[in-house]
Every structure is written in C-alpha cells, then in structure tokens.
Protein backbone atom coordinates (compact mmCIF):
# COMPACT_ATOMS: atom_id res chain seq x y z
CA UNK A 1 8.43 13.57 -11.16
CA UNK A 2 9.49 14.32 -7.94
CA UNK A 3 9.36 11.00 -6.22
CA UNK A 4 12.03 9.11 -3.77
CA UNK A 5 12.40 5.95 -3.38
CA UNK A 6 14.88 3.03 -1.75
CA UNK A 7 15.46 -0.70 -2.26
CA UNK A 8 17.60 -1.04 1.11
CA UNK A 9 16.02 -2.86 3.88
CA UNK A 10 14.98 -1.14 6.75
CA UNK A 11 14.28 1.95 5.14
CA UNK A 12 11.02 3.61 4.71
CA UNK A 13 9.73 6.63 2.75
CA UNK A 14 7.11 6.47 5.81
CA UNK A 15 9.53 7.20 8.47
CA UNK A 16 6.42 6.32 11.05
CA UNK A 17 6.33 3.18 13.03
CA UNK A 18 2.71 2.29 11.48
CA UNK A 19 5.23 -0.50 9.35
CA UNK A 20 4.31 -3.19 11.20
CA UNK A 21 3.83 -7.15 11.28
CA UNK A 22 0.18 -6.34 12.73
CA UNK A 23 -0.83 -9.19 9.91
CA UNK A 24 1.26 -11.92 11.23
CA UNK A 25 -0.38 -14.88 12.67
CA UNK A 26 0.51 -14.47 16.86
CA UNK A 27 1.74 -17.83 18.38
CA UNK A 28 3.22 -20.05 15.45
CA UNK A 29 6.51 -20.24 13.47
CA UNK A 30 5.20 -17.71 11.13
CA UNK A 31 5.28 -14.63 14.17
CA UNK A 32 9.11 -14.97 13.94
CA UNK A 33 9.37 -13.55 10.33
CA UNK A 34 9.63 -10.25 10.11
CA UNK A 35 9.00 -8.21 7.57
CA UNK A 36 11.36 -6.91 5.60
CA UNK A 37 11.04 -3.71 3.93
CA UNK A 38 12.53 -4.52 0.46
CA UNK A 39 11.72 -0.98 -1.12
CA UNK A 40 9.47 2.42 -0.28
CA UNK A 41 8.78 5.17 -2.94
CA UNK A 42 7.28 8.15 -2.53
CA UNK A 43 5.79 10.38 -4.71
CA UNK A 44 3.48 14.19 -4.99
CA UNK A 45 -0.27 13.15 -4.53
CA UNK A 46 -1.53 13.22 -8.22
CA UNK A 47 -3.01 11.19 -10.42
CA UNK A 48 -0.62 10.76 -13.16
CA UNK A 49 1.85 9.32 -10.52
CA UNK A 50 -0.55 6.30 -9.57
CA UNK A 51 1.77 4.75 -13.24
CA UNK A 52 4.93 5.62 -11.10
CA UNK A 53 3.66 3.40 -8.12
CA UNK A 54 2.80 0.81 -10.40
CA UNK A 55 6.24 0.77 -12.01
CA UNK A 56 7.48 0.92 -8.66
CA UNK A 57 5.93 -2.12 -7.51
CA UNK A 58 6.97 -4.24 -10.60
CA UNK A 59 10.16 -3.28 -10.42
CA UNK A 60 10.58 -4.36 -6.49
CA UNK A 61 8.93 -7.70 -6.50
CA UNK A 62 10.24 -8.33 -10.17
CA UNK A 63 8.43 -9.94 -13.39
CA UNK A 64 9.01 -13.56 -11.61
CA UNK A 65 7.53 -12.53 -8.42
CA UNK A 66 4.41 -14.80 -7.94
CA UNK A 67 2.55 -11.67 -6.60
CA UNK A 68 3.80 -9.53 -9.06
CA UNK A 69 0.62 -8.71 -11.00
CA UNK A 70 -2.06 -8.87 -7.99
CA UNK A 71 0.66 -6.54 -6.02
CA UNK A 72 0.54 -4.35 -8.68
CA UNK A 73 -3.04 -3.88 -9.48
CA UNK A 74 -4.09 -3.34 -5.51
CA UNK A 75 -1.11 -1.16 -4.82
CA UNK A 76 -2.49 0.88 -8.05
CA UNK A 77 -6.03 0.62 -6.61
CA UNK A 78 -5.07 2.06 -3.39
CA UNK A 79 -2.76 4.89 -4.83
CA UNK A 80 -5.55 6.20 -6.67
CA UNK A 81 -7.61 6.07 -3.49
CA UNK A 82 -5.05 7.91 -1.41
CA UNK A 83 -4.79 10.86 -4.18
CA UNK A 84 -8.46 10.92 -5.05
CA UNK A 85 -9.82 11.03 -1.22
CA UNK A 86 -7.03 12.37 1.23
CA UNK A 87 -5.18 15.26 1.97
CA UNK A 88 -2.03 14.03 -0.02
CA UNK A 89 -4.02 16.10 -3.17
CA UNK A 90 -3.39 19.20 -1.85
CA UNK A 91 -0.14 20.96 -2.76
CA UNK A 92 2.74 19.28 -1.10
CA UNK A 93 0.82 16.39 -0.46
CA UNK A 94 2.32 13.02 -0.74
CA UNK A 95 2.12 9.48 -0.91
CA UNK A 96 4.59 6.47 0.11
CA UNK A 97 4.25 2.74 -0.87
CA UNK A 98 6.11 0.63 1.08
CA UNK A 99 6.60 -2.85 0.20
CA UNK A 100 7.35 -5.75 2.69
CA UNK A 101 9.08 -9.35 2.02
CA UNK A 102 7.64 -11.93 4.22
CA UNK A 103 8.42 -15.78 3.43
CA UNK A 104 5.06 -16.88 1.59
CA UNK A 105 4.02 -13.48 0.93
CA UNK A 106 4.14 -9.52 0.26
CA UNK A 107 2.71 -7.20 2.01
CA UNK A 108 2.02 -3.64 0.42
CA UNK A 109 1.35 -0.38 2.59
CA UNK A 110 0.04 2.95 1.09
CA UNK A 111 0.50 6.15 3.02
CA UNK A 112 -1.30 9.00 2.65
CA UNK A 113 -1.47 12.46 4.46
CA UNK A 114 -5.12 11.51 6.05
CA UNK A 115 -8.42 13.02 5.59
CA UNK A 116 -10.83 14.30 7.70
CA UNK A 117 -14.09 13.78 5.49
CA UNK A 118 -13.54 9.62 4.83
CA UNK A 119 -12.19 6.31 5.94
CA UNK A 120 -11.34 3.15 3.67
CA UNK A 121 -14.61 1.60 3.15
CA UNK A 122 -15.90 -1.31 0.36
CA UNK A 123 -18.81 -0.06 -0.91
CA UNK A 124 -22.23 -2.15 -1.16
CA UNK A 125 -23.16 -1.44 -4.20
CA UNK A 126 -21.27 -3.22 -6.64
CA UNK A 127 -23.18 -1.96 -10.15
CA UNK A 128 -22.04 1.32 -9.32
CA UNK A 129 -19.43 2.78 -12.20
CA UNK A 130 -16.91 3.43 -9.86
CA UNK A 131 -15.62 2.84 -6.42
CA UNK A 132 -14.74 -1.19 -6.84
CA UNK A 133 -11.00 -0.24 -5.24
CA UNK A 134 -10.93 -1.71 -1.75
CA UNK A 135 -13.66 -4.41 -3.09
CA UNK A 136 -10.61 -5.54 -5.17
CA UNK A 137 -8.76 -5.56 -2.53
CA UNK A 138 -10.44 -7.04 -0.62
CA UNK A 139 -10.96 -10.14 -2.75
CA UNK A 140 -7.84 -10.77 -3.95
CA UNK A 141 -5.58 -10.08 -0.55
CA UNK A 142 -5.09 -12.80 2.06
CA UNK A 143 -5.94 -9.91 4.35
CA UNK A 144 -6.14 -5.59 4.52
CA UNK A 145 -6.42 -3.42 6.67
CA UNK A 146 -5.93 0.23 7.67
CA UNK A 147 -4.35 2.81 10.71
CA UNK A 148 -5.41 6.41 11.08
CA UNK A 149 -3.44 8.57 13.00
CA UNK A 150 -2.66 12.41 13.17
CA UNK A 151 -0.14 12.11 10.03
CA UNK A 152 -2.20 10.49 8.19
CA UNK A 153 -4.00 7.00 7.07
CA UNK A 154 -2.09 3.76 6.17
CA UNK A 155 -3.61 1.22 3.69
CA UNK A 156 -1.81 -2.42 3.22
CA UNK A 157 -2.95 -5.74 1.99
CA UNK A 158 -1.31 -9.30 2.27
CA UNK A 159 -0.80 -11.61 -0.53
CA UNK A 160 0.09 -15.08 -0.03
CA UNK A 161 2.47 -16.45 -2.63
C-alpha cells in the first residue's frame, strides 16, 4: 500500500520538529521524561489506509498495552480526519502517525499535509450523523491538541495509562 514505517526510537516518518513534549506538565518530575518515539508510519492520504493506521497502532503499543484500544480508535478518528479534510487527499498526499512512549501514558500525533479551508474543531452539535471525531477525542484523551505550520497540521492526543 505504499506506506513506511519504523519501530526505532528517535525516528519519525514526520521528519519536522513539531514531535514535541508540548503536553508535559512544566516544573515536576514528570518534565524530565521524554518522549520516546516508539514507532511512525506513514502512508498515501486515502481512506482505505485509515485500517493500515489502525493496524499500525495495535501493533506498536501491543494487545497488552493499557491504551491499546482508546489509542487505536482516536488515532483512527484522526486519520480519517486528516484524509477527509486536508491536502494529504490530493495525489501524493500523505499522512504520518507517530506514536510516543511516555511513563504513564501514550501520546499519538497525526500529520497531515495542511489545509487551507479548515482547522481541527469539535463540533456543537452532537445529533448530527457525522463529525463526532475530535469530540471523541476529546473525551477520552487526558489532553489534544494541534500545530499548523507551512507543511502542514499536526493532531495528537494524550492518554494516561
């Protein structure tokens, strides 16, 4: 399918230094962990790939991971988001999921190639048939957030383990 990924540490599909610790609590014990990157994948911006992230994530955190299955469902949440409403649909688009090891936790990133007509947003209304992504998200993570820059947008969530 066209995707790359790597379990070594320290290296990201992103190759951007928008992999951060911006989520770590400043000021206590917990500001000395860093993140480790403990796999990236990256994959053609399509919808039948959004499986192949999934997988992806699974397979990194494995089936005894206590995060495994909320990981999982937001990363797949935010795929779809990134191929559905950013430039990574076009041809040659792509998008990278990055996932991060932190004592107590996992962090998840999504990068996408950007767009210039939206921004993450939870939407308000929540009868609506579709849309309920980033409301996940943001119900189930510890915390989430996103960066825009020129290459693109990055999506990530915390979960506490």
């Amino acid at each position: 399918m066209g995707a790359t990924a790597s379990a070594a540490a320290g290296v990201s599909g992103a190759g951007s230094p928008r992999t951060a610790a911006a989520d770590m609590p400043q000021g206590t014990a917990a500001a000395a962990a860093v993140p480790v990157i403990v796999g990236s994948l990256t994959i053609a911006g399509r919808t039948r790939n959004v499986a192949e992230a999934r997988a992806f994530v699974a397979r990194t955190l494995g089936p005894a991971h206590p995060c495994a299955d909320d990981a999982v469902l937001l990363c797949s949440e935010l795929v779809t988001n990134a191929v559905m409403h950013s430039e990574s649909s076009r041809p040659g688009g792509t998008v990278t999921v990055v996932v991060l090891g932190i004592p107590g936790a996992v962090r998840v990133e999504v990068v996408d190639n950007g767009s210039a007509r939206s921004t993450p947003v939870v939407k308000d209304e929540v009868f609506e048939p579709d849309g309920h992504g980033l409301f996940l998200v943001e119900q189930l993570a510890e915390r989430w957030g996103y960066t825009s820059d020129v290459v693109g947008t990055t999506v990530w969530f915390r979960l506490t383990c």
